[in-house]
N, C-alpha and C. Protein backbone atom coordinates (compact mmCIF):
# COMPACT_ATOMS: atom_id res chain seq x y z
N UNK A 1 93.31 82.78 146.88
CA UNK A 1 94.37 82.29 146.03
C UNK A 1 95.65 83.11 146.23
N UNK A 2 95.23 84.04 146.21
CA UNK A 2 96.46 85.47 146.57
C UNK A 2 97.55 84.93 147.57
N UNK A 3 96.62 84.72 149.27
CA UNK A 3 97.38 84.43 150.12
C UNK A 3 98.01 82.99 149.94
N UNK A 4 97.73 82.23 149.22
CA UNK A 4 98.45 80.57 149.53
C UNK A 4 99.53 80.75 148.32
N UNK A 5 99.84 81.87 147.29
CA UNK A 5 100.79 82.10 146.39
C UNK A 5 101.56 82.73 147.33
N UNK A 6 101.35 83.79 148.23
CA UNK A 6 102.12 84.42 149.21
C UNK A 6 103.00 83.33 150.10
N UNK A 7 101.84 82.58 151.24
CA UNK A 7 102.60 81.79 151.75
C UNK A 7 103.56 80.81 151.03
N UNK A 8 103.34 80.90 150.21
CA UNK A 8 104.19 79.28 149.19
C UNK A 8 105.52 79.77 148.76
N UNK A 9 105.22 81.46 148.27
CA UNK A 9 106.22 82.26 148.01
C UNK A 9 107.26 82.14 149.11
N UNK A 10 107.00 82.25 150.47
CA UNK A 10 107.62 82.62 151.83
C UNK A 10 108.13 81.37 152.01
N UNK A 11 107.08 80.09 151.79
CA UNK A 11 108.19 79.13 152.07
C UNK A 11 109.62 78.50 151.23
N UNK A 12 109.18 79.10 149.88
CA UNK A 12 110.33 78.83 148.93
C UNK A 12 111.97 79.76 149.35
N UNK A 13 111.38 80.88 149.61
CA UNK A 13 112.60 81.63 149.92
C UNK A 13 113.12 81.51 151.34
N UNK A 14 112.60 81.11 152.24
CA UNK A 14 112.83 80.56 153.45
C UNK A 14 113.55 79.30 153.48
N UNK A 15 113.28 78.26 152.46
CA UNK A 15 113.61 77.23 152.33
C UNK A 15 114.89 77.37 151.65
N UNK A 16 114.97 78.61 150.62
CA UNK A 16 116.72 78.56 150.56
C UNK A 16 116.58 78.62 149.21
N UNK A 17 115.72 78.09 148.32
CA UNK A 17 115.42 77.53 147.12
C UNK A 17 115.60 78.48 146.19
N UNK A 18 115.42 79.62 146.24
CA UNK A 18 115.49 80.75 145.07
C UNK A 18 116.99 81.16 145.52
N UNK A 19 117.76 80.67 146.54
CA UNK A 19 119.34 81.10 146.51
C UNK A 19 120.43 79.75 145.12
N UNK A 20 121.21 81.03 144.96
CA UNK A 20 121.71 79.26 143.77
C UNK A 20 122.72 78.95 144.63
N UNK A 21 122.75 77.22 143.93
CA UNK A 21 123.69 76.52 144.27
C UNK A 21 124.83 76.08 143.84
N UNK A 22 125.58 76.00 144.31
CA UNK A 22 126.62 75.03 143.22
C UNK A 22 126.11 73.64 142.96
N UNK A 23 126.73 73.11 141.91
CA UNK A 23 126.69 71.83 141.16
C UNK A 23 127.39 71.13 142.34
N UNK A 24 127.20 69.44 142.53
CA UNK A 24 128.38 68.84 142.38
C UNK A 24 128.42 67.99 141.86
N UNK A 25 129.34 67.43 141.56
CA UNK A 25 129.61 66.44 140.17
C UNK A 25 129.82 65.18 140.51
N UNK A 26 129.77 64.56 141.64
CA UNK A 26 129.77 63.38 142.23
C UNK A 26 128.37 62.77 142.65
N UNK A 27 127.87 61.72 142.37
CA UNK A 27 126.91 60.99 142.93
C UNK A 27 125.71 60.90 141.82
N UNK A 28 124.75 60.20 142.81
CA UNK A 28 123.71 59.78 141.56
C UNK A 28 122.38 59.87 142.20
N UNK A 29 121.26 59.97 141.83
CA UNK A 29 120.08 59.87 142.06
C UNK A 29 119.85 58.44 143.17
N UNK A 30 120.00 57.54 142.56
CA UNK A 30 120.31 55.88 142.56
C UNK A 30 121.16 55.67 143.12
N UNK A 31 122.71 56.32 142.87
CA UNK A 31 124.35 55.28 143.27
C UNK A 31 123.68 55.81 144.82
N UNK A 32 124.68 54.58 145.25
CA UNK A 32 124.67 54.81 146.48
C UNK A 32 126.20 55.84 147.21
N UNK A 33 126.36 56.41 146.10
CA UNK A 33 127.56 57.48 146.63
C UNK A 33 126.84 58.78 146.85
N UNK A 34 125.42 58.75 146.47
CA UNK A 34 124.45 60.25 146.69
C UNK A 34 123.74 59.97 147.90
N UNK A 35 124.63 61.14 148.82
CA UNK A 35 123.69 60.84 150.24
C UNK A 35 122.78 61.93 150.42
N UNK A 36 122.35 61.54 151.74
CA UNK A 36 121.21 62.61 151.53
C UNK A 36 121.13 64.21 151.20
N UNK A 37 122.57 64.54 151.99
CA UNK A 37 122.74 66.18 151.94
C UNK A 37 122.98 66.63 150.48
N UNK A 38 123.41 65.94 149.63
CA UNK A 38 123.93 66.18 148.24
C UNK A 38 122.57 66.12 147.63
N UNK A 39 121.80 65.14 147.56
CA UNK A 39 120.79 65.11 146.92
C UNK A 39 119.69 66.10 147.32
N UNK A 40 119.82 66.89 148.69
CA UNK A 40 119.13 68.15 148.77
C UNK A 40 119.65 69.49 148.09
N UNK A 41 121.01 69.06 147.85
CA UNK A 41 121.54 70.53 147.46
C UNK A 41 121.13 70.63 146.03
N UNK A 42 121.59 69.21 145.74
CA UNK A 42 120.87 69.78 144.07
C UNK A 42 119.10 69.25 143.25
N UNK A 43 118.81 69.06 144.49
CA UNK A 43 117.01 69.02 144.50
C UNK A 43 116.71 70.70 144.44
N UNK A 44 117.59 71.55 145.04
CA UNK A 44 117.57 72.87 145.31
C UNK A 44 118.40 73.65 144.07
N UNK A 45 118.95 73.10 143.71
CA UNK A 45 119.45 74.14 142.99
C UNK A 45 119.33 73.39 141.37
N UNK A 46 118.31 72.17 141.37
CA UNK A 46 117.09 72.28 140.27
C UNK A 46 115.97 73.14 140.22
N UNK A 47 115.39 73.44 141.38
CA UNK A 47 114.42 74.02 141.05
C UNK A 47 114.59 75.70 141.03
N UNK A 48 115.56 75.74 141.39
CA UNK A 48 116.47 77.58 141.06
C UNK A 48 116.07 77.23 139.50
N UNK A 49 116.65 76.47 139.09
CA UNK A 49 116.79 76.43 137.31
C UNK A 49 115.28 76.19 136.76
N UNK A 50 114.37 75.64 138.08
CA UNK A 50 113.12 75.24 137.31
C UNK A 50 112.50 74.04 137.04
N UNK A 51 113.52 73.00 136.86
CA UNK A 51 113.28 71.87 136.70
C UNK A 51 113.04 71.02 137.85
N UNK A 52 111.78 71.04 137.72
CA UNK A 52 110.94 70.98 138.97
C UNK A 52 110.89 69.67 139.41
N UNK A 53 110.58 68.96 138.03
CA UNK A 53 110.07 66.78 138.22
C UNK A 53 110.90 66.16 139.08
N UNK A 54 112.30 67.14 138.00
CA UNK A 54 114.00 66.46 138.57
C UNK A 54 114.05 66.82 140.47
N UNK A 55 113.80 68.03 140.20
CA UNK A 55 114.40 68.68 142.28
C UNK A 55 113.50 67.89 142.95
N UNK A 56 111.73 67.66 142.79
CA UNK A 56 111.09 66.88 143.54
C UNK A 56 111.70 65.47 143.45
N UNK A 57 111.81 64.78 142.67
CA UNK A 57 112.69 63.53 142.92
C UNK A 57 113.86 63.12 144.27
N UNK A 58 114.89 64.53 143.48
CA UNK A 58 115.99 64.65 144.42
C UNK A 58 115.56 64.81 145.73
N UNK A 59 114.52 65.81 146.16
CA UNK A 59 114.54 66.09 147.66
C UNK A 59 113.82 65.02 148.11
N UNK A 60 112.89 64.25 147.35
CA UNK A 60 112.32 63.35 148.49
C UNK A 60 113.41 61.80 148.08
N UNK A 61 113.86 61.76 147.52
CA UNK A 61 115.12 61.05 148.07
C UNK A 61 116.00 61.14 149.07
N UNK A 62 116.25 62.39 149.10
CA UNK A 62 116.74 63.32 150.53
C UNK A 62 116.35 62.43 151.50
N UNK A 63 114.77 62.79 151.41
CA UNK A 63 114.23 63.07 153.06
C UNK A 63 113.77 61.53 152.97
N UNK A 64 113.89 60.41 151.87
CA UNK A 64 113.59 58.73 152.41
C UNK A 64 115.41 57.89 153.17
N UNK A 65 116.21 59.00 152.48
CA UNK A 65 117.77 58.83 153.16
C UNK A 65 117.83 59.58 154.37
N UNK A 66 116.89 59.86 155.05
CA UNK A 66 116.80 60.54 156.81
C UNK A 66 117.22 61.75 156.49
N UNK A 67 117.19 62.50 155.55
CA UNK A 67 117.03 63.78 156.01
C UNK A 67 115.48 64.37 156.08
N UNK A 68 114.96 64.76 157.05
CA UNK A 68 113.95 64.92 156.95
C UNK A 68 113.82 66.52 157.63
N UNK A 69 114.77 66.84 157.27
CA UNK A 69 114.34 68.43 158.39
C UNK A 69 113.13 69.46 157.43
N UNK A 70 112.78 70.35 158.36
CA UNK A 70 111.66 71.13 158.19
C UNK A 70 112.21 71.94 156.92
N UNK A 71 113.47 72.26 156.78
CA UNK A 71 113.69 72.79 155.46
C UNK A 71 113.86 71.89 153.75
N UNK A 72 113.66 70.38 154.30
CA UNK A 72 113.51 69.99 153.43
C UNK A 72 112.33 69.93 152.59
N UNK A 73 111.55 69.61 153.83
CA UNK A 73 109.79 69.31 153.62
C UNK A 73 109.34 70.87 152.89
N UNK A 74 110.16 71.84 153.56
CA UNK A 74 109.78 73.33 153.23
C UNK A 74 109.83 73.61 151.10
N UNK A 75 111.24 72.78 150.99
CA UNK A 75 111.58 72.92 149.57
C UNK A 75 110.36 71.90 148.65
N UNK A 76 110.36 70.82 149.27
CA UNK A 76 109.51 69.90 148.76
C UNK A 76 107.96 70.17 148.11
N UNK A 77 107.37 71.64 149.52
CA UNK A 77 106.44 71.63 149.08
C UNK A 77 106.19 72.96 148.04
N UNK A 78 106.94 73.52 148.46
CA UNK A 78 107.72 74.62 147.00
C UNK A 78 107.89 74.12 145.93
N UNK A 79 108.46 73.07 145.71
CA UNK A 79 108.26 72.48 144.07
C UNK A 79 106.91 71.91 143.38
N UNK A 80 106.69 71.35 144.59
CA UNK A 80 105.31 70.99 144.66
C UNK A 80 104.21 72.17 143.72
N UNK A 81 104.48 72.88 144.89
CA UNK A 81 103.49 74.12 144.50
C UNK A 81 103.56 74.98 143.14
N UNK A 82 105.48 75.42 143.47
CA UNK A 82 105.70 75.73 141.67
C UNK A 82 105.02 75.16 140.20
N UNK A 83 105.12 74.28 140.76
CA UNK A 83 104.87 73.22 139.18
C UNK A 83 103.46 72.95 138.84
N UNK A 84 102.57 73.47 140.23
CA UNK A 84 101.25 73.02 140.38
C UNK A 84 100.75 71.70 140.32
N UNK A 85 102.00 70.94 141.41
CA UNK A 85 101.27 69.73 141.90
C UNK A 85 100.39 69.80 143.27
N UNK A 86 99.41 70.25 142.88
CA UNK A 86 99.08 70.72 144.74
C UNK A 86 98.26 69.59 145.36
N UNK A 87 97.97 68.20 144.29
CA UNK A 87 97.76 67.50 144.94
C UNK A 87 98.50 66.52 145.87
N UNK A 88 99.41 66.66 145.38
CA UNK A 88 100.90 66.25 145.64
C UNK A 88 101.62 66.98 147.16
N UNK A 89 101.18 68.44 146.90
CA UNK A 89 101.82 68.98 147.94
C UNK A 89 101.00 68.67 149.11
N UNK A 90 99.67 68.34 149.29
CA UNK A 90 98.32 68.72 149.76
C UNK A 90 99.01 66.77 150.49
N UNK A 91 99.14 65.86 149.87
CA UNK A 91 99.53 64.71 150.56
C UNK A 91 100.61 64.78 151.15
N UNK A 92 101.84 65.52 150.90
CA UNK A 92 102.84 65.97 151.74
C UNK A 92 102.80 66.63 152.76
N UNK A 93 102.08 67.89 152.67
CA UNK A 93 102.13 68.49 153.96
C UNK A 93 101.04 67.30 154.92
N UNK A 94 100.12 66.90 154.33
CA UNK A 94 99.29 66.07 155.47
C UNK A 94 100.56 64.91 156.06
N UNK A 95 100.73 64.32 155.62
CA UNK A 95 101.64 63.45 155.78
C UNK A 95 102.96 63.53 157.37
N UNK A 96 103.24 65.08 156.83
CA UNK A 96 104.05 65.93 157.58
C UNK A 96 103.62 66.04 159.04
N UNK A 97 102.48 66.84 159.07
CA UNK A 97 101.29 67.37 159.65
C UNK A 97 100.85 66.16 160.91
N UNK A 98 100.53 65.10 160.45
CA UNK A 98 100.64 63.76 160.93
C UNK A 98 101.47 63.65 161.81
N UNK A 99 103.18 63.51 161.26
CA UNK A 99 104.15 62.88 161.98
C UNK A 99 104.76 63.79 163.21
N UNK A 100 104.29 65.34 162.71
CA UNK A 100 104.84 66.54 163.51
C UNK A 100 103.71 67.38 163.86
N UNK A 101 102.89 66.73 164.56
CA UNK A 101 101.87 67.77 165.40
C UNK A 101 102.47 68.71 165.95
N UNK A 102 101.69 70.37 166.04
CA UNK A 102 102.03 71.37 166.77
C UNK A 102 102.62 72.39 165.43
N UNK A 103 103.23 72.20 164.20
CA UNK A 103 103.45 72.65 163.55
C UNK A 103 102.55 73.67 163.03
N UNK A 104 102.66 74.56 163.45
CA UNK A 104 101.25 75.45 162.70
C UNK A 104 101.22 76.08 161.51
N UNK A 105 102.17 76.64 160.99
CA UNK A 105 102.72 77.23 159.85
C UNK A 105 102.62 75.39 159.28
N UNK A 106 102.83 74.89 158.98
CA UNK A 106 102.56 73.71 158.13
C UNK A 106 101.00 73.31 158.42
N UNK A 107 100.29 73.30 159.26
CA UNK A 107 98.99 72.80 159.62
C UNK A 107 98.05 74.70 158.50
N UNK A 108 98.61 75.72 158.69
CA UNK A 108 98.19 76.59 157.70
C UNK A 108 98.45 76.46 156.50
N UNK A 109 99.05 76.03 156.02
CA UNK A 109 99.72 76.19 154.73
C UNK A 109 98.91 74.82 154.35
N UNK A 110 98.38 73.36 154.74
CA UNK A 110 97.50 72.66 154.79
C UNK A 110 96.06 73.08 154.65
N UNK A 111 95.86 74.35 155.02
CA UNK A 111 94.36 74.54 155.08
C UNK A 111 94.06 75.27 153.98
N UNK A 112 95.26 75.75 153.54
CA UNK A 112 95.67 77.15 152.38
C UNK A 112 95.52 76.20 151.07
N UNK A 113 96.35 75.49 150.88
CA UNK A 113 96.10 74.48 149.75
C UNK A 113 94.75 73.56 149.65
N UNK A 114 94.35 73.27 150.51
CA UNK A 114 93.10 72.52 149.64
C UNK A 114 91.97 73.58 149.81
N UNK A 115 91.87 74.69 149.88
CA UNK A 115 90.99 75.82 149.81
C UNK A 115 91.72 75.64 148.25
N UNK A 116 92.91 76.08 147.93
CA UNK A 116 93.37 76.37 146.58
C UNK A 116 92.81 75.43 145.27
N UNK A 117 92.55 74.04 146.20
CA UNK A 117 92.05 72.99 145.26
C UNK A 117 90.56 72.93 145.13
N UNK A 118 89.74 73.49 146.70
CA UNK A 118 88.40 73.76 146.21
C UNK A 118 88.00 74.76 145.39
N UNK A 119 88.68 75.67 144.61
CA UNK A 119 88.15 76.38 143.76
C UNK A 119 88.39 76.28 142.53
């Protein structure tokens, strides 16, 4: 359990997520004036504050508006994990894992979480 709080730790701060963000005050979850990069910034700088339901929303809105980079998926599964959705995270990283073979640090962090769920 130790090590998959470690790794989860590493990917949150790697992912940017414990840095704050600014606000911005334009766009919407929904409007179509929230594109993808906006809706990562403040998927990220919800879950700085904590509010975890809200940032997971935002980022995988993100990443269904093509952003899909490895630092998104990285934040995604950081909230995931924060909040202790790990079943949640556990279908994400597979998902991931899937589309981006060779990833190993994600194919670990896969093996790390559902050990976390078998106990």
């Amino acid at each position: 359990m130790k090590k998959i709080i470690t790794t989860c730790t590493c990917i949150f701060l790697l992912s940017g997520c414990a840095a704050s963000v600014r606000e911005h005050e334009a766009g919407s979850l929904h409007g179509h004036k929230a594109d993808a990069a906006w809706l990562a910034s403040e998927g990220r700088a919800l879950a700085s504050r904590g509010d975890f339901v809200k940032a997971a929303q935002y980022v995988e809105a993100s990443i269904d508006r093509g952003r899909e980079s490895r630092e998104n998926y990285a934040l995604l599964w950081s909230i995931y994990t924060s909040s202790g959705r790990y079943s949640a995270a556990v279908r994400s990283v597979r998902e991931y894992v899937e589309s981006h073979p060779g990833d190993a640090s994600a194919e670990e962090l896969l093996k790390d979480l559902k050990r976390a769920l078998e106990m």
